[in-house]
PDB file of N, CA and C in Angstrom:
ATOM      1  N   UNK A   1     -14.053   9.070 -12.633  1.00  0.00           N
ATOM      2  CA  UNK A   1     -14.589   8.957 -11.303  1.00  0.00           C
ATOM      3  C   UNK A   1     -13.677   8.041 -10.485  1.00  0.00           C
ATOM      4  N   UNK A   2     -13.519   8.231  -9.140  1.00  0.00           N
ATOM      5  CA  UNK A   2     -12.651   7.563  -8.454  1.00  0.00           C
ATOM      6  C   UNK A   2     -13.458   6.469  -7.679  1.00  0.00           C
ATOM      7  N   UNK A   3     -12.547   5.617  -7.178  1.00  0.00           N
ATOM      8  CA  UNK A   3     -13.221   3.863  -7.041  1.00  0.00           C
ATOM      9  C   UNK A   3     -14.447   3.989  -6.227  1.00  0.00           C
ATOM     10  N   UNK A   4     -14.151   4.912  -4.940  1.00  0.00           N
ATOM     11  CA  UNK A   4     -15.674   4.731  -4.223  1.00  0.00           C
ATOM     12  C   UNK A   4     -16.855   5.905  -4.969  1.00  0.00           C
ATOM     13  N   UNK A   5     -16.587   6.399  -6.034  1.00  0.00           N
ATOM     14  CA  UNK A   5     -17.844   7.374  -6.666  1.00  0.00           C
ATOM     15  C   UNK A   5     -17.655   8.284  -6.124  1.00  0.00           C
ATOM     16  N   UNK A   6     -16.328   8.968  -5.185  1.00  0.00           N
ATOM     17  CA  UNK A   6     -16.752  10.177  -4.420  1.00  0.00           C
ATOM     18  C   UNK A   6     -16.197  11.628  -5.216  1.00  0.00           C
ATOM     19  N   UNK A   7     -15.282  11.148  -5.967  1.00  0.00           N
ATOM     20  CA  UNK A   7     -15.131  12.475  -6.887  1.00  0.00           C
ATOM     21  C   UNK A   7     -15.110  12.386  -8.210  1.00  0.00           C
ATOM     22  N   UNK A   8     -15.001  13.165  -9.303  1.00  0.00           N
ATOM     23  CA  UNK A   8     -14.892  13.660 -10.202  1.00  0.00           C
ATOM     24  C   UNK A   8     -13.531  14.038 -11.034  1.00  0.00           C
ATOM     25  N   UNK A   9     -13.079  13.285 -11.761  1.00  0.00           N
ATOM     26  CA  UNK A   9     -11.856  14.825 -12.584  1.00  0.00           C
ATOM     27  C   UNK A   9     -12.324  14.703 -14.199  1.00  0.00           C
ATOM     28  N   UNK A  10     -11.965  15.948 -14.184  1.00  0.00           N
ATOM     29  CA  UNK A  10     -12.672  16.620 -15.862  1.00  0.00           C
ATOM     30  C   UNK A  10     -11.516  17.236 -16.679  1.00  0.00           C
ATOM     31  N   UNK A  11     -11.378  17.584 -17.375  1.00  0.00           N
ATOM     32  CA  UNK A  11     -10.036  18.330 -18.133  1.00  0.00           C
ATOM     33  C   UNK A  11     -10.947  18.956 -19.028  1.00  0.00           C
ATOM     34  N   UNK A  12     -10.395  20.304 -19.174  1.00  0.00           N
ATOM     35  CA  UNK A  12     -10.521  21.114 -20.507  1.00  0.00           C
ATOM     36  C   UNK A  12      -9.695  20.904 -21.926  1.00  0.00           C
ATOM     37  N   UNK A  13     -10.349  21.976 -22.619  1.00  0.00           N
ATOM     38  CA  UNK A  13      -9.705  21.607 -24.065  1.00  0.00           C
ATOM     39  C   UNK A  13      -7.802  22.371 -24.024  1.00  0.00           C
ATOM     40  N   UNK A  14      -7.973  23.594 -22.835  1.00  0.00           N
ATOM     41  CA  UNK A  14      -6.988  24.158 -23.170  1.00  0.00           C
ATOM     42  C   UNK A  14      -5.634  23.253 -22.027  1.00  0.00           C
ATOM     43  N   UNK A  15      -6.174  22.417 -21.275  1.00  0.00           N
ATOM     44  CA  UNK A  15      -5.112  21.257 -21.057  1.00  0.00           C
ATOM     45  C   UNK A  15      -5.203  21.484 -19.403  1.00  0.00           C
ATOM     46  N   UNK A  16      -6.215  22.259 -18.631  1.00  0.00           N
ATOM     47  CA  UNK A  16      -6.535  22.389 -17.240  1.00  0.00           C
ATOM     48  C   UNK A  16      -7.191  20.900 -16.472  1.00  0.00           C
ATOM     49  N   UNK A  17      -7.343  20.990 -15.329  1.00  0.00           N
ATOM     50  CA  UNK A  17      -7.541  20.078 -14.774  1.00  0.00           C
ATOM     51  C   UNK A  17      -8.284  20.118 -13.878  1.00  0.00           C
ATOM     52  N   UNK A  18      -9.640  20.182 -13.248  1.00  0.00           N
ATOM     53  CA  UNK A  18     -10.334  20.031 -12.154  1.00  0.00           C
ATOM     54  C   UNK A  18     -10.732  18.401 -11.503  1.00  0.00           C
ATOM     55  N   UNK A  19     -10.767  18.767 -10.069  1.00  0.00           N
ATOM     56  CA  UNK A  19     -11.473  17.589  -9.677  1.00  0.00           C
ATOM     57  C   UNK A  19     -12.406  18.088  -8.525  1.00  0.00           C
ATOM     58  N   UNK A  20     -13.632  17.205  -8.861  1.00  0.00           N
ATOM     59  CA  UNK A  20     -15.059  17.623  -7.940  1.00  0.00           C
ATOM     60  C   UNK A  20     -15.178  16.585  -6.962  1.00  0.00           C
ATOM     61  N   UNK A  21     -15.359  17.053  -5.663  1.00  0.00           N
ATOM     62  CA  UNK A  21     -15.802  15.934  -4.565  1.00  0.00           C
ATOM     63  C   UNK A  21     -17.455  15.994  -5.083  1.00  0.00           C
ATOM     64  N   UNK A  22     -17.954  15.132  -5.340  1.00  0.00           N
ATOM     65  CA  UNK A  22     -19.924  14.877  -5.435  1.00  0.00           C
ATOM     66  C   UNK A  22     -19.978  15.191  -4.324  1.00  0.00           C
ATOM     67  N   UNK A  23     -20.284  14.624  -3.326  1.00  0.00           N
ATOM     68  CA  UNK A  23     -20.836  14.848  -1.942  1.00  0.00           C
ATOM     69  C   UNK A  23     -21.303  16.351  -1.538  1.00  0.00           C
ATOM     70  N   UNK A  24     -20.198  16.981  -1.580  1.00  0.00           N
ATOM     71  CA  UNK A  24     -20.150  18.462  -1.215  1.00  0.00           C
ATOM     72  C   UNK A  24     -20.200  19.235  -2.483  1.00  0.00           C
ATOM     73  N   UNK A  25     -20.011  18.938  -3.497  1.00  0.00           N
ATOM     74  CA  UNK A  25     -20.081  19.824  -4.992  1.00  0.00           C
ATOM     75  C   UNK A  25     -19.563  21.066  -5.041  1.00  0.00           C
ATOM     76  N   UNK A  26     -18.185  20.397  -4.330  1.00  0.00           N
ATOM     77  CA  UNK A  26     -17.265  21.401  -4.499  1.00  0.00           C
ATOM     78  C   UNK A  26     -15.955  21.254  -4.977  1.00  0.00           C
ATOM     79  N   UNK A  27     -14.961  21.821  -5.808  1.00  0.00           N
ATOM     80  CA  UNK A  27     -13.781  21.557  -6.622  1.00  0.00           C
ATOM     81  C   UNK A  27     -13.398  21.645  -4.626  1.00  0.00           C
ATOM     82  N   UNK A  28     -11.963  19.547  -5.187  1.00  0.00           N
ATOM     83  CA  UNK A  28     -10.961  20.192  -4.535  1.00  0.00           C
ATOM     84  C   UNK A  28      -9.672  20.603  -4.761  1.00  0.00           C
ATOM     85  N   UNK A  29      -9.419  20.236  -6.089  1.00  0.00           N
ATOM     86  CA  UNK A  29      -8.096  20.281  -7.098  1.00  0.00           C
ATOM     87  C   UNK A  29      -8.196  21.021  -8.063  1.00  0.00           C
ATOM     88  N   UNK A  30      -6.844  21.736  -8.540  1.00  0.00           N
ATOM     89  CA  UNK A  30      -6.873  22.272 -10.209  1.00  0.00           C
ATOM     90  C   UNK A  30      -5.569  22.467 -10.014  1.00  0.00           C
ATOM     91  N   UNK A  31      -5.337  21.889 -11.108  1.00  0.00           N
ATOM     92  CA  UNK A  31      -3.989  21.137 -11.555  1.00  0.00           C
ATOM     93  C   UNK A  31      -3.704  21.709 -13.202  1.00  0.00           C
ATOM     94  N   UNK A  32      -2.790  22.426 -13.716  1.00  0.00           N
ATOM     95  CA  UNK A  32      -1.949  23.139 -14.575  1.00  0.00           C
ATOM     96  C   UNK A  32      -0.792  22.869 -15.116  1.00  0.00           C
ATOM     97  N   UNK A  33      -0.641  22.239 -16.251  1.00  0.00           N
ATOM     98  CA  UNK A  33       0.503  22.085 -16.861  1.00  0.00           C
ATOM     99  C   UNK A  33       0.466  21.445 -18.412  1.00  0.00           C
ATOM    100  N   UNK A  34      -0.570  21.104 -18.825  1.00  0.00           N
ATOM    101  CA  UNK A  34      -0.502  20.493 -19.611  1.00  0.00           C
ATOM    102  C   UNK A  34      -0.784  21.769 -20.508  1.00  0.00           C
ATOM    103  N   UNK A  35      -0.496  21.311 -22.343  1.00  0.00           N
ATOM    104  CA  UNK A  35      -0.848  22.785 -22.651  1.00  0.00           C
ATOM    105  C   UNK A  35      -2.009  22.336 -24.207  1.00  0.00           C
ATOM    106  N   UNK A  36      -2.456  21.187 -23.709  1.00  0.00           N
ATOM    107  CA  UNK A  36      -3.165  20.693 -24.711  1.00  0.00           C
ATOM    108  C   UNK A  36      -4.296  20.112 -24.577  1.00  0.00           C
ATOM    109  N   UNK A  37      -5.328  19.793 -25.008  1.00  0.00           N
ATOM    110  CA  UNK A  37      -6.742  19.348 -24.550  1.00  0.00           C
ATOM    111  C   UNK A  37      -6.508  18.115 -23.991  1.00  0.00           C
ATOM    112  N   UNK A  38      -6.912  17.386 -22.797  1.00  0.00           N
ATOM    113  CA  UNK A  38      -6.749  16.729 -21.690  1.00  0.00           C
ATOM    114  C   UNK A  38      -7.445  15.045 -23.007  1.00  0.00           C
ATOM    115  N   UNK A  39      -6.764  14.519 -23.224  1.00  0.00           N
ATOM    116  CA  UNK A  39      -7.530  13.195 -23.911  1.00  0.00           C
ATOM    117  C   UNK A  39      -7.992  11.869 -22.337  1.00  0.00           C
ATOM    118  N   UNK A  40      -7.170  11.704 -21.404  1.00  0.00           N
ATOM    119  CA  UNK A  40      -7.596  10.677 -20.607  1.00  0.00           C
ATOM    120  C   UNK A  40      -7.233  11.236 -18.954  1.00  0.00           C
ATOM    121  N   UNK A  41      -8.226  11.145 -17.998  1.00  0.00           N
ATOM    122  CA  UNK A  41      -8.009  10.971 -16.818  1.00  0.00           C
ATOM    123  C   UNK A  41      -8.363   9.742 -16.436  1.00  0.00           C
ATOM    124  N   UNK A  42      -7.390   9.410 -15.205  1.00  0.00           N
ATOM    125  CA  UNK A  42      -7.499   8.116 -14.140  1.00  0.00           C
ATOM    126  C   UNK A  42      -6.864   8.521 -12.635  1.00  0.00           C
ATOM    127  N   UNK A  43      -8.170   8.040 -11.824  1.00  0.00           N
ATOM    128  CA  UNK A  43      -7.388   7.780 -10.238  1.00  0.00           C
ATOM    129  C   UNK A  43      -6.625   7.064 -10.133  1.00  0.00           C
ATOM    130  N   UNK A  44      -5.267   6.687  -9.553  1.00  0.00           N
ATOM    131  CA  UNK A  44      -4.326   5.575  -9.611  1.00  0.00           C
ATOM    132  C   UNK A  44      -4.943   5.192  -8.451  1.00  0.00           C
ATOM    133  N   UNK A  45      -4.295   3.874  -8.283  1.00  0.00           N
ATOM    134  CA  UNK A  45      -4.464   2.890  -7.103  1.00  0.00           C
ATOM    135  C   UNK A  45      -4.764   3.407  -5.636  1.00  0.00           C
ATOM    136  N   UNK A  46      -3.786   4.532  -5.186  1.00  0.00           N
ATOM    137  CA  UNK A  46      -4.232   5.246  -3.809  1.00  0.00           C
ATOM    138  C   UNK A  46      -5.125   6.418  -4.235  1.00  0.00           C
ATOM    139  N   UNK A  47      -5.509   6.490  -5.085  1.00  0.00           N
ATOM    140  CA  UNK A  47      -6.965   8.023  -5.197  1.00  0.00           C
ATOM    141  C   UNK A  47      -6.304   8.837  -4.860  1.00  0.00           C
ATOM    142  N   UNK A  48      -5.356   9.072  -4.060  1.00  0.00           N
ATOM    143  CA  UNK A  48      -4.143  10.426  -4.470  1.00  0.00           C
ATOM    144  C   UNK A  48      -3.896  10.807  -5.126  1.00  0.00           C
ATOM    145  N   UNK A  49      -3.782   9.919  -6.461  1.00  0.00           N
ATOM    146  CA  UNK A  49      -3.034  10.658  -7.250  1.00  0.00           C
ATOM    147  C   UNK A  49      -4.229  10.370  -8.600  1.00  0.00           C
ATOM    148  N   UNK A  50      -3.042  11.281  -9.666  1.00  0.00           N
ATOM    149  CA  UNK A  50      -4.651  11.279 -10.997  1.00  0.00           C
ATOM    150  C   UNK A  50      -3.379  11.290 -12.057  1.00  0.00           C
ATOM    151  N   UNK A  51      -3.666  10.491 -13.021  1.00  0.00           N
ATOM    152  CA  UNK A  51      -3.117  10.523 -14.193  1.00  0.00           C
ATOM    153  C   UNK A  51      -3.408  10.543 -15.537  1.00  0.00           C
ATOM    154  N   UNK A  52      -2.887  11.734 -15.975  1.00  0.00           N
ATOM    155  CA  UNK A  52      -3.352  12.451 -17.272  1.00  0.00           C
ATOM    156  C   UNK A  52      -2.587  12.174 -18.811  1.00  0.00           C
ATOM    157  N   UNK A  53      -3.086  12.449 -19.753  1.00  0.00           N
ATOM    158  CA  UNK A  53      -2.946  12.451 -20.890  1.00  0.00           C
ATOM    159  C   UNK A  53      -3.180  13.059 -21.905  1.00  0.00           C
ATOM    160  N   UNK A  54      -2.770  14.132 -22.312  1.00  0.00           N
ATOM    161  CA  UNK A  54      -3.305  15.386 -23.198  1.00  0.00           C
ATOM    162  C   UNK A  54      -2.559  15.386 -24.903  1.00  0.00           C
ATOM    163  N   UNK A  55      -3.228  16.468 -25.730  1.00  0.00           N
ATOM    164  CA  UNK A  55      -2.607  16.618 -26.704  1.00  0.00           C
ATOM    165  C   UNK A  55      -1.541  16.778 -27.016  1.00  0.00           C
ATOM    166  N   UNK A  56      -1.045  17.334 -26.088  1.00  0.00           N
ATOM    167  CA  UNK A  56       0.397  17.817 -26.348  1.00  0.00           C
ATOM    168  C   UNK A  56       1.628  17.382 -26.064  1.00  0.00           C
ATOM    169  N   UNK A  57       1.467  16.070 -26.016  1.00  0.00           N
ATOM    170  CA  UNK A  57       1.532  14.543 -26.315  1.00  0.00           C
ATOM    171  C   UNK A  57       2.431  14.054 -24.594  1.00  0.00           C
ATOM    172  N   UNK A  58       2.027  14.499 -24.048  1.00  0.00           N
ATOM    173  CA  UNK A  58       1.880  14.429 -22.356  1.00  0.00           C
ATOM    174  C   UNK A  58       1.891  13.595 -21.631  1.00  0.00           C
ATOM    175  N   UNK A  59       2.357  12.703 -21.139  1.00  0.00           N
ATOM    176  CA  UNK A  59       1.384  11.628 -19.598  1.00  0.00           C
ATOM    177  C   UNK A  59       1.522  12.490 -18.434  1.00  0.00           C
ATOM    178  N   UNK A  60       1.166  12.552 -17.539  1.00  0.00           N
ATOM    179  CA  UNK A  60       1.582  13.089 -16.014  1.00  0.00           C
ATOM    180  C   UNK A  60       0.837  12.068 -15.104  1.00  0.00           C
ATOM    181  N   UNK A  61       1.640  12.359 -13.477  1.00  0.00           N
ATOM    182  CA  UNK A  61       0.822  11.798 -12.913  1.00  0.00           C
ATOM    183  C   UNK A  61       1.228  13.081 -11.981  1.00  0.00           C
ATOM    184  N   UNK A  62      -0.082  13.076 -11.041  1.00  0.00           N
ATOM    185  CA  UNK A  62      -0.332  14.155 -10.308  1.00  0.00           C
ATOM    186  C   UNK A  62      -0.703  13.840  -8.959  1.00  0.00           C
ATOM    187  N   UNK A  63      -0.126  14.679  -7.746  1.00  0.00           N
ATOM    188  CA  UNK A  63      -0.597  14.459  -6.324  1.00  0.00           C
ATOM    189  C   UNK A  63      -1.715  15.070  -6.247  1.00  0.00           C
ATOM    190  N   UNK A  64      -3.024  14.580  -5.766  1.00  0.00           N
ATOM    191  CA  UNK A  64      -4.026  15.745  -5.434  1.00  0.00           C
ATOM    192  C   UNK A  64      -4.084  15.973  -3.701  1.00  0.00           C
ATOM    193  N   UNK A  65      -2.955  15.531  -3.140  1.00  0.00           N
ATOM    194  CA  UNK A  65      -3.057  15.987  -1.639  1.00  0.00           C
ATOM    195  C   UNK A  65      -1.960  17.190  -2.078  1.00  0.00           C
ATOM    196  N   UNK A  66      -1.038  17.160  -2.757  1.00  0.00           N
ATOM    197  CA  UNK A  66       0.152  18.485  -3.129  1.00  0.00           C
ATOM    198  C   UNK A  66      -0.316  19.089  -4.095  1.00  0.00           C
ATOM    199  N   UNK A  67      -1.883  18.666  -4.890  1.00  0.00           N
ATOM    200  CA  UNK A  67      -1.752  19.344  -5.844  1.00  0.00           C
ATOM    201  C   UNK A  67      -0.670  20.157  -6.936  1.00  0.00           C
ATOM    202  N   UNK A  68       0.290  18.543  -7.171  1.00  0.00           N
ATOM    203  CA  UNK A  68       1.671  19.052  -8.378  1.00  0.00           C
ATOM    204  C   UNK A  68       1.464  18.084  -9.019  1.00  0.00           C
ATOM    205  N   UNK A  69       2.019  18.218  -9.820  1.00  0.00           N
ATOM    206  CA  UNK A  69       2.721  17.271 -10.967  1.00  0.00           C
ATOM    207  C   UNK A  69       3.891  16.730 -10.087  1.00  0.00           C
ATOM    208  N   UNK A  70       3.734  15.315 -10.099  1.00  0.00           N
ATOM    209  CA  UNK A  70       5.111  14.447 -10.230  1.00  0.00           C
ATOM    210  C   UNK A  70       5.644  13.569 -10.573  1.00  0.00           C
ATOM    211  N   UNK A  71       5.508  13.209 -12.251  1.00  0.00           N
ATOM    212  CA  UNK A  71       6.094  12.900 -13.309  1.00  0.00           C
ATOM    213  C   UNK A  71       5.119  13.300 -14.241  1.00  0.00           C
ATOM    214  N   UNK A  72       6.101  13.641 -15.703  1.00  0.00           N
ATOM    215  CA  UNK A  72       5.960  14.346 -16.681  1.00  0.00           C
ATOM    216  C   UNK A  72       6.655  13.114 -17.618  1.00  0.00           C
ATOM    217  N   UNK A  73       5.906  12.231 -19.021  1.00  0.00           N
ATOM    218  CA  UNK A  73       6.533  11.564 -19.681  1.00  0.00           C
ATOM    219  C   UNK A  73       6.194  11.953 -20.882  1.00  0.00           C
ATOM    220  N   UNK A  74       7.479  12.333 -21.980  1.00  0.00           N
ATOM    221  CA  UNK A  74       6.662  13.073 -23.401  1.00  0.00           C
ATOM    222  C   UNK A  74       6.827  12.081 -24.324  1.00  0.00           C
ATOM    223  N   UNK A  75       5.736  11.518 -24.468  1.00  0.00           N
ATOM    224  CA  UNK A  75       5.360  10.542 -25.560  1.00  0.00           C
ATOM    225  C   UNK A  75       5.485  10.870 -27.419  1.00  0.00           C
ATOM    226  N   UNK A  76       4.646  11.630 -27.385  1.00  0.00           N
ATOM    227  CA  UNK A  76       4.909  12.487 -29.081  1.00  0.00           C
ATOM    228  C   UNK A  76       3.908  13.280 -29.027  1.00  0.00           C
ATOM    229  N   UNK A  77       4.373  14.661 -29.889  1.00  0.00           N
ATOM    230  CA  UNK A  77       4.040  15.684 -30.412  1.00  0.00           C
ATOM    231  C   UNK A  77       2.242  15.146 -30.880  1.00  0.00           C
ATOM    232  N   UNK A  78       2.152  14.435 -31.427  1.00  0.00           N
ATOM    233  CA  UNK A  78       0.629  13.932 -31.848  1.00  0.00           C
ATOM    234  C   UNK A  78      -0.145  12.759 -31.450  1.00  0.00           C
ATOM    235  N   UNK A  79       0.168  13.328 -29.814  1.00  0.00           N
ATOM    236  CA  UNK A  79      -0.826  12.107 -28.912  1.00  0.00           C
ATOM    237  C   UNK A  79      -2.474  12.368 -29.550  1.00  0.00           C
ATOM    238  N   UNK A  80      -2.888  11.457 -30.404  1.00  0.00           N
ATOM    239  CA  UNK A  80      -4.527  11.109 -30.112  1.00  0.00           C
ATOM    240  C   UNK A  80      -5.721  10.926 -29.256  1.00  0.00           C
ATOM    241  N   UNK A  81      -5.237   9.554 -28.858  1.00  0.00           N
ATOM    242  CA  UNK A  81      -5.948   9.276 -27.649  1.00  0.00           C
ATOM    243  C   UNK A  81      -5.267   8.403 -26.638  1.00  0.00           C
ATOM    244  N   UNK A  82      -6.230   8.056 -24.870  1.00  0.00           N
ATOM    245  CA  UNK A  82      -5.275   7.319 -24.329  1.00  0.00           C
ATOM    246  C   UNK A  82      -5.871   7.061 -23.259  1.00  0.00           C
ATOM    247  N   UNK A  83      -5.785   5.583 -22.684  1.00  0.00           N
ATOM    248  CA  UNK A  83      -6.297   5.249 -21.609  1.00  0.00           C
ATOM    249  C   UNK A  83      -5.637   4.559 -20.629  1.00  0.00           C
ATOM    250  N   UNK A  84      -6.299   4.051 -19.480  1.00  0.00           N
ATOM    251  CA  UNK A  84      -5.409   4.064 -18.673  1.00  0.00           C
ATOM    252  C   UNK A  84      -5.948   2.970 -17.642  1.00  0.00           C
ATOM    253  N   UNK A  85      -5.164   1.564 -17.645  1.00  0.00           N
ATOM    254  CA  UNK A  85      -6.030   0.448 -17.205  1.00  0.00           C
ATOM    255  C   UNK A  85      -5.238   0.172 -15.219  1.00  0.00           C
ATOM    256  N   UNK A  86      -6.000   0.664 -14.441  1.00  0.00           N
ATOM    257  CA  UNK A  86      -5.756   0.831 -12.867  1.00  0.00           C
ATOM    258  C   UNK A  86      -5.611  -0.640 -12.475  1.00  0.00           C
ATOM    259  N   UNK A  87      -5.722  -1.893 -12.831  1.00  0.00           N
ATOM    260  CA  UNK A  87      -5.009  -3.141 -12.504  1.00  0.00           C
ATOM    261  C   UNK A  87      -3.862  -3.087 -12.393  1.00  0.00           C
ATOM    262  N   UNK A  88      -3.148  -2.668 -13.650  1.00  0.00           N
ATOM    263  CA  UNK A  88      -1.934  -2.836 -13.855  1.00  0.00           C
ATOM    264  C   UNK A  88      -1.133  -1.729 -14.004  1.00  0.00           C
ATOM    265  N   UNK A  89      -1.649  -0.577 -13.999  1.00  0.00           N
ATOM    266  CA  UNK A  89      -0.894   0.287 -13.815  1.00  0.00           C
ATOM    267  C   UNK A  89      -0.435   1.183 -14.675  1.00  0.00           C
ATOM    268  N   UNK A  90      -1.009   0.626 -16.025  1.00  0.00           N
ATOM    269  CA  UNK A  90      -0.457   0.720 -18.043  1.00  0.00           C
ATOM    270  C   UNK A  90      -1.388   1.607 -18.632  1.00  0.00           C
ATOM    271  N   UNK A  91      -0.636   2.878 -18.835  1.00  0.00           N
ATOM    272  CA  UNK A  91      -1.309   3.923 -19.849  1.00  0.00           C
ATOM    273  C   UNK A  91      -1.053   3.593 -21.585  1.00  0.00           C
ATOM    274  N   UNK A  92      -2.190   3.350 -21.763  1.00  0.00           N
ATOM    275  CA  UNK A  92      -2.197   3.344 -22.966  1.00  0.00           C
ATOM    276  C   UNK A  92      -1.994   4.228 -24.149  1.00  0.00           C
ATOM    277  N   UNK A  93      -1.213   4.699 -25.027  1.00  0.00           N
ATOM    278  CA  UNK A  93      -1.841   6.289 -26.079  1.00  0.00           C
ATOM    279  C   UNK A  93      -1.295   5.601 -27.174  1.00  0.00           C
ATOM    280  N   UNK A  94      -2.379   6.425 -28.390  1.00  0.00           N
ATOM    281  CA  UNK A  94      -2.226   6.269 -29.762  1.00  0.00           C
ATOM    282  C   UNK A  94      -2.162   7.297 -30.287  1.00  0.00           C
ATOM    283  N   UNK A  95      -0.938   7.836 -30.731  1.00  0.00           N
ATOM    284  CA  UNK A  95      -0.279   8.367 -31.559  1.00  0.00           C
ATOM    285  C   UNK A  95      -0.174   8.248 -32.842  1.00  0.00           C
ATOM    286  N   UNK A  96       0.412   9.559 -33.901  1.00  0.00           N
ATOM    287  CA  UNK A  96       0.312   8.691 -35.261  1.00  0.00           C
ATOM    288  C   UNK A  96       1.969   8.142 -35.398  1.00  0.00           C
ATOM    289  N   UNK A  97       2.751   7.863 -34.438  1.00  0.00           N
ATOM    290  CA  UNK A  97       3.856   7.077 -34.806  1.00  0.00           C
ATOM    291  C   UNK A  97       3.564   5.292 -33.858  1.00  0.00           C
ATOM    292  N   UNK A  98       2.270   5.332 -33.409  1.00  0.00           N
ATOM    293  CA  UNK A  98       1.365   3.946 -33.406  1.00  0.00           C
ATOM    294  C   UNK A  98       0.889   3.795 -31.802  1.00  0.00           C
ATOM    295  N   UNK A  99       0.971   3.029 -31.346  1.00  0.00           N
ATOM    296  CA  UNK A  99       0.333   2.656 -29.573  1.00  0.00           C
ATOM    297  C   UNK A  99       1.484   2.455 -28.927  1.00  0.00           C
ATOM    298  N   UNK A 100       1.536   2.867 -27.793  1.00  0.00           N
ATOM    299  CA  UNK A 100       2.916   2.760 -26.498  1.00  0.00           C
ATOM    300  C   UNK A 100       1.940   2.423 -25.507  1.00  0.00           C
ATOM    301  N   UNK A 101       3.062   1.605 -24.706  1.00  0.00           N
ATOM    302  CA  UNK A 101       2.144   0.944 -23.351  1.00  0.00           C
ATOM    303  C   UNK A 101       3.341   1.646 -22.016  1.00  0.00           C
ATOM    304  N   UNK A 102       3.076   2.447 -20.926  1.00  0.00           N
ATOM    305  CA  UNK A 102       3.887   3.221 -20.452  1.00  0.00           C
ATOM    306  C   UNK A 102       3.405   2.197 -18.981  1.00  0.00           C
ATOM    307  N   UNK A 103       4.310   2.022 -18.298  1.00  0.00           N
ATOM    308  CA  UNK A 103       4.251   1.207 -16.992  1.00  0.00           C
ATOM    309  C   UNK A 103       4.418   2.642 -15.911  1.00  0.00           C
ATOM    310  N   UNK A 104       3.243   2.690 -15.664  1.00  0.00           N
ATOM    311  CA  UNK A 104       3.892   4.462 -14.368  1.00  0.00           C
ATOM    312  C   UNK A 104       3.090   4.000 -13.127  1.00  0.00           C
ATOM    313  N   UNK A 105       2.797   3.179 -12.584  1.00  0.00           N
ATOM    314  CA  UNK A 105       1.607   2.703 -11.704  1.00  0.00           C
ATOM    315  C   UNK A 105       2.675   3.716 -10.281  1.00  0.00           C
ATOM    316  N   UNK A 106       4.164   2.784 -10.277  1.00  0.00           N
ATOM    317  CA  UNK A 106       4.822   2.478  -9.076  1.00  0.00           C
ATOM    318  C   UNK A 106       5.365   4.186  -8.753  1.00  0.00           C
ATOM    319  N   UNK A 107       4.882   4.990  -9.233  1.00  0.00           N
ATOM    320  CA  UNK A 107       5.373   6.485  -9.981  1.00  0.00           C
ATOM    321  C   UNK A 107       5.541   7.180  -8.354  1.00  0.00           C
TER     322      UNK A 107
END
C-alpha cells in the first residue's frame, strides 16, 4: 500500500504486476517483466514509482506514470524472499548464496 492508503500493488505467481487505486476500485497499472512469482512490492519515496522483487531472482524498479521498467538488477537465480525498507532506500533479498542489501532508492 502506498503512504497515503490510496493504492494497492499485488503481484502474481506468474511474475505480473497490478496496482489498484481504493478510492475508485479501479486498476491503474500492469506492469510485465518479471518471469517469476513477485516475492516483495514497495512504493518508493515519490509513489511513482514501485519496486519489485520476484523469483527469478529480479529487483526492478518501475515508473507507474510510464508504466516501464527502469532498472532491472539480477541478484541470483534463487531469490527467496525480499523486502524493502522506504527510509533508506535498501532492498533487502535472501537468497540461497545468503542476504544482499541493494542501495536503488536514488534509481
Amino acid at each position: 500500500m502506498d503512504g497515503p492508503g490510496n493504492r494497492v500493488a499485488v503481484g502474481s505467481g506468474t511474475g505480473d504486476i497490478a496496482v489498484r487505486h481504493l478510492g475508485t476500485d479501479r486498476f491503474t497499472s500492469h506492469l510485465s517483466g518479471h518471469t517469476g512469482r513477485i516475492l516483495m512490492l514497495g512504493f518508493m519515496g515519490d509513489e511513482d514509482r514501485l519496486v519489485s522483487a520476484a523469483a527469478d531472482g529480479t529487483v526492478r524498479v518501475w515508473s507507474l506514470v510510464e508504466q516501464r521498467q527502469i532498472t532491472k538488477v539480477r541478484v541470483d537465480a534463487s531469490l527467496h524472499c525480499a523486502a524493502f525498507e522506504p527510509a533508506t532506500g535498501e532492498v533487502l533479498v535472501g537468497s540461497a548464496a545468503g542476504v544482499v542489501a541493494l542501495g536503488i532508492m536514488d534509481t
